[in-house]
Protein backbone atom coordinates (compact mmCIF):
# COMPACT_ATOMS: atom_id res chain seq x y z
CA UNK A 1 99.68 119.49 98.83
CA UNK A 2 97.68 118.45 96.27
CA UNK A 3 96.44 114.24 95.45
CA UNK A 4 99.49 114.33 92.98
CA UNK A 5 102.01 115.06 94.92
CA UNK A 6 100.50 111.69 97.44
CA UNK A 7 101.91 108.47 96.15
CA UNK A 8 99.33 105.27 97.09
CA UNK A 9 99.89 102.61 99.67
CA UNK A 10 101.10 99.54 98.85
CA UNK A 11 97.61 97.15 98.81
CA UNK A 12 97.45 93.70 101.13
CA UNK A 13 94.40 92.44 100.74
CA UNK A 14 93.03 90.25 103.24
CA UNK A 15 91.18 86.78 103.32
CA UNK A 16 88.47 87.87 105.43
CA UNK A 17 87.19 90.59 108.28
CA UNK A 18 88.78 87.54 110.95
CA UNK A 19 91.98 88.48 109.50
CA UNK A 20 91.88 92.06 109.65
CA UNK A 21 90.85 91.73 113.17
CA UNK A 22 93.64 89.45 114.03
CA UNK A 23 96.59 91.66 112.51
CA UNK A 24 95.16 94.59 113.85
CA UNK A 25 94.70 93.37 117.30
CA UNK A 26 97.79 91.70 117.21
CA UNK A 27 99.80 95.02 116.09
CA UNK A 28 97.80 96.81 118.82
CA UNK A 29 100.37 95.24 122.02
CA UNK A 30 102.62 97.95 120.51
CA UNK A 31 100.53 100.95 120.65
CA UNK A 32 99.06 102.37 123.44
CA UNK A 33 95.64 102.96 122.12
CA UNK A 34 92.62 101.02 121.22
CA UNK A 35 92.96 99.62 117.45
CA UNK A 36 90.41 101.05 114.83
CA UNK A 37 89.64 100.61 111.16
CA UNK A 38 88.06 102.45 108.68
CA UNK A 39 85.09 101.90 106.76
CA UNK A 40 83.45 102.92 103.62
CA UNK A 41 81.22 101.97 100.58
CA UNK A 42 82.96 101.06 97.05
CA UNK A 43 81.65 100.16 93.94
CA UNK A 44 78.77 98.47 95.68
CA UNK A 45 81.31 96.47 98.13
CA UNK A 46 82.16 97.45 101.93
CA UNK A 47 86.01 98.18 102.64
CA UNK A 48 87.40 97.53 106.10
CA UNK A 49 90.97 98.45 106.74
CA UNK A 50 93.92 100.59 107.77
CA UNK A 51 97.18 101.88 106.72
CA UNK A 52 100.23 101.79 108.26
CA UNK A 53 103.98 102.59 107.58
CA UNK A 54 106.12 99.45 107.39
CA UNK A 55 109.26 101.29 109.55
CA UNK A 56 112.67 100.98 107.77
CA UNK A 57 111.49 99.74 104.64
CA UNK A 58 115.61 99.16 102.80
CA UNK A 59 116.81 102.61 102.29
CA UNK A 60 112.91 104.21 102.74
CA UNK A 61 111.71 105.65 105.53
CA UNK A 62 108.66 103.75 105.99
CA UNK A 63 106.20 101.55 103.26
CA UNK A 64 102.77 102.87 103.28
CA UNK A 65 100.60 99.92 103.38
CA UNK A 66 96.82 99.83 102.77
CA UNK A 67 95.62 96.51 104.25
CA UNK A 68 92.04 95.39 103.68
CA UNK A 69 89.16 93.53 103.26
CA UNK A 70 85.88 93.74 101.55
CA UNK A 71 82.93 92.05 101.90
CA UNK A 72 79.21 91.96 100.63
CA UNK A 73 77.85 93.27 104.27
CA UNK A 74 77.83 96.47 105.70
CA UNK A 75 78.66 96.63 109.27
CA UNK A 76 75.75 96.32 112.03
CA UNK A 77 77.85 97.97 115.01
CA UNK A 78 80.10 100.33 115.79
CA UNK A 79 82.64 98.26 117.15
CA UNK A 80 83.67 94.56 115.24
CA UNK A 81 83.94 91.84 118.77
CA UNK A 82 86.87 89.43 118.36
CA UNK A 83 87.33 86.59 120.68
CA UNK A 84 89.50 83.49 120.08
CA UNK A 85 88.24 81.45 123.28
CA UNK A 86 87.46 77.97 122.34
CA UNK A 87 86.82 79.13 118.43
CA UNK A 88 87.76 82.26 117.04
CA UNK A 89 84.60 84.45 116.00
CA UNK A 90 83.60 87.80 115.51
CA UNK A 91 80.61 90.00 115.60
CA UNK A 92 79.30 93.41 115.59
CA UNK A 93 78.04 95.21 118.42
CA UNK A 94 76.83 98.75 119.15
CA UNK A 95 78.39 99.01 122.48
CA UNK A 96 81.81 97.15 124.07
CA UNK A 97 81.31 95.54 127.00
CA UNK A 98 83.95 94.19 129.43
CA UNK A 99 83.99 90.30 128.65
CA UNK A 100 87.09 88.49 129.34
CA UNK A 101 89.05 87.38 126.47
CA UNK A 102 87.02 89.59 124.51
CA UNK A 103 88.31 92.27 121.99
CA UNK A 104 86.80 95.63 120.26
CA UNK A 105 87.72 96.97 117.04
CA UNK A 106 86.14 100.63 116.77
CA UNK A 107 84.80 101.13 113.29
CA UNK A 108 85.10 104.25 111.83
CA UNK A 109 82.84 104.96 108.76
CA UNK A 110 83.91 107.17 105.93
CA UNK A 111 81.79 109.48 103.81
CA UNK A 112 84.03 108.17 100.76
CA UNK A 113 86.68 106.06 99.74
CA UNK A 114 90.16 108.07 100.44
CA UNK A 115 91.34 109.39 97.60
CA UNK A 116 94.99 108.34 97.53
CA UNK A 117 93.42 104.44 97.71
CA UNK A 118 94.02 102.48 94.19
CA UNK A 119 91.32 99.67 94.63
């Protein structure tokens, strides 16, 4: 299969990295597996994101969706820390650690941009 015969996600682009980290934690109750995102260098930018397929899309079998967010700083962890206790903030950190009320977002870095991404 060749990148012609791949059709591109639908983009939704995010506010910020807090909002990535809330619709991908919140999505994560119905998997059974730690939630990740991807990461890579653009144009100068740094993407964060993930796709998905939005299930019984109408008469499609699924809606590829790209969502995202970019900002001017690359990450300085491996995992993005989300915690909504009191405030909501996040942060990066190297290693998760088992803090109540705490959540980890692996980050998985990318040697490019995906090809089938139109950004």
């Amino acid at each position: 299969m060749s990148k012609d015969d791949v059709r591109s996600p639908v983009n939704l682009k995010l506010e910020s990295l807090t909002d990535l980290a809330r619709m991908l934690l919140g999505s994560s109750a119905q998997r059974d597996r730690m939630p990740s995102m991807l990461y890579f260098e653009h144009e100068g930018k740094h993407v964060f994101g993930t796709m998905i397929s939005h299930h019984g899309y109408y008469e499609l079998y699924g809606l590829p969706l790209w969502i995202y967010t970019v900002t001017d700083e690359a990450p300085a962890g491996n995992f993005l820390s989300y915690s909504s206790r009191e405030k909501e903030e996040i942060e990066f950190v190297n290693v998760p650690q088992s803090e109540p009320l705490k959540f980890y977002l692996a980050i998985i870095r990318l040697a490019d941009k995906i090809e089938i991404l139109d950004i």
